[in-house]
Structures are given as C-alpha cells and as structure tokens.
Protein backbone atom coordinates (compact mmCIF):
# COMPACT_ATOMS: atom_id res chain seq x y z
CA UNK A 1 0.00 0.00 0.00
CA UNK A 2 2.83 2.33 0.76
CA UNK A 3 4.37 1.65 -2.67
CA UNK A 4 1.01 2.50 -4.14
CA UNK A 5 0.82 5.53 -2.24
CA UNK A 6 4.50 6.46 -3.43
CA UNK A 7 4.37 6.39 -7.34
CA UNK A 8 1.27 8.53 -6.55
CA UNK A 9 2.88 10.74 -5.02
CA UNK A 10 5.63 11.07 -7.91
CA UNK A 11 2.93 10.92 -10.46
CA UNK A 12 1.01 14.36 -8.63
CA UNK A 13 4.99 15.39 -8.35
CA UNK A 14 6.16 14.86 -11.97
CA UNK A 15 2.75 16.98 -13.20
CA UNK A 16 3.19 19.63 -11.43
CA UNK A 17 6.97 20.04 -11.93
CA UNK A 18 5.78 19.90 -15.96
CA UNK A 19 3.15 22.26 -15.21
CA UNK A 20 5.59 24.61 -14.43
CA UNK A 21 7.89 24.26 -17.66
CA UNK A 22 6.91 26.89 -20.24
CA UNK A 23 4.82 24.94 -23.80
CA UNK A 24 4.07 21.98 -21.29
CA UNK A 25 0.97 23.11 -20.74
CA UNK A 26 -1.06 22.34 -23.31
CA UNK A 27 0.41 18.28 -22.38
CA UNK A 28 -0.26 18.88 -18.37
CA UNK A 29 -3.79 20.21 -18.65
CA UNK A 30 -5.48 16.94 -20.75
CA UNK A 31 -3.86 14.61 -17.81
CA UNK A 32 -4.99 17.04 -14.99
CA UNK A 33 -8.44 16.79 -16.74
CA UNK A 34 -8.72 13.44 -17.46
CA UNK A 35 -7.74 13.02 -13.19
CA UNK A 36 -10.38 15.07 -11.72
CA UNK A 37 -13.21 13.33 -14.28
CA UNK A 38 -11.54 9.99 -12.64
CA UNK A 39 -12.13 11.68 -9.03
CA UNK A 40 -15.12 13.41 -9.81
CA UNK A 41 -16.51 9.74 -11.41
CA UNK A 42 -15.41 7.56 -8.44
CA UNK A 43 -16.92 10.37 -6.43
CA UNK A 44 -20.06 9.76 -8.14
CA UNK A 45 -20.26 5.79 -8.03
CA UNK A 46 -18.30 5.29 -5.07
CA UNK A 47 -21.06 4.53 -2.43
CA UNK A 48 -23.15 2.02 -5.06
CA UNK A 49 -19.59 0.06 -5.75
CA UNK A 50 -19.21 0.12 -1.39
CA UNK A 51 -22.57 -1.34 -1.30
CA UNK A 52 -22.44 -3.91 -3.85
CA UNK A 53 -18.80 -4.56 -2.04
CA UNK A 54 -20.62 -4.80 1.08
CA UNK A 55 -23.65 -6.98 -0.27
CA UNK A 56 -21.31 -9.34 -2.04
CA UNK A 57 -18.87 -9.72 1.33
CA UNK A 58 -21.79 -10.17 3.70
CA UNK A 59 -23.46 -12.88 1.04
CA UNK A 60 -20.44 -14.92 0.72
CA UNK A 61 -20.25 -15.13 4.83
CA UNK A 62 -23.41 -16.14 4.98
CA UNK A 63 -23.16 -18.80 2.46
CA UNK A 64 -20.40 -20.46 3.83
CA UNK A 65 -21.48 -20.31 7.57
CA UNK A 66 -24.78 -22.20 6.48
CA UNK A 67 -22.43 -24.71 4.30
CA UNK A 68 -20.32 -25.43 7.61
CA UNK A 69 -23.77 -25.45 9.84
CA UNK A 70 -25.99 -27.44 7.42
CA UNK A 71 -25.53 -31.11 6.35
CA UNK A 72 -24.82 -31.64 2.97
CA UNK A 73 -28.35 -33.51 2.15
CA UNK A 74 -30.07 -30.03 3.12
CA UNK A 75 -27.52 -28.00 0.69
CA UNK A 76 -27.67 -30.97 -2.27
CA UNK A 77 -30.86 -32.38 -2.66
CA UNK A 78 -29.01 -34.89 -5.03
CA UNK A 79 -26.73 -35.93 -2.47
CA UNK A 80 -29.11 -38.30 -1.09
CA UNK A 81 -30.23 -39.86 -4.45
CA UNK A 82 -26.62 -40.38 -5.44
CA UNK A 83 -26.29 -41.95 -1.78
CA UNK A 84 -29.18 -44.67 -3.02
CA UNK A 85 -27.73 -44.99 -6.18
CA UNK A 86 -24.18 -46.18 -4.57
CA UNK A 87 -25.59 -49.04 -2.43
C-alpha cells in the first residue's frame, strides 16, 4: 500500500513540476483533466460500488457459515439420491 501511495505521489509530483515548464501546458492540462473526471466519477459511483462490495462480502459469509452449519443432504438435494444410487 505504501508503494502505491508512493508512485502517486511522484505521479502528482512529476505533473506539477511539468506544469511549471513553459509549452508543457497544453500536455499537463489533458492529464490534470482526465484526473479530476476519474475523481469526480469515483466520487459519483463510489457509495453504489461500497454497497455492492458490502452486499457481495456479507453474502459470501453467509453462504459459507450455512455450508459449515448445514448437512450436505439439506444443501444438495441430489446428495441423497446419489447416496441410493451407490448401495
């Protein structure tokens, strides 16, 4: 996470040290766009992809407590007509 944090860091760095260099700008101001849509976009969608984060962690708990509670003839239906089948 701190290496991710880093090469952000030096990313943000490296555009604003071009920002500053004279017939960069017309190159700097595109990328500085194209950021704050990304922001301004995550922004947007950020709590529906937290929810569906949240639905899908809480879901797959759920589903394998009742596999570890439940025998497998309640979870497979087939289980017990394979069971027949065998003897």
């Amino acid at each position: 996470m701190n290496e991710i944090f880093m090469w952000s860091g030096v990313g943000v760095l490296c555009i604003i040290v071009m920002s500053k260099i004279p017939g960069l700008e017309h190159f700097v101001k595109p990328i500085i766009d194209l950021i704050f849509t990304f922001v301004k976009f995550v922004a947007e969608n950020g709590t529906n992809w937290s929810i569906w984060m949240m639905k899908n962690l809480f879901g797959s708990h759920f589903e394998m407590v009742k596999h570890l509670v439940l025998p497998p003839e309640a979870l497979d239906p087939s289980a017990e007509v394979r069971s027949k089948e065998k003897k």
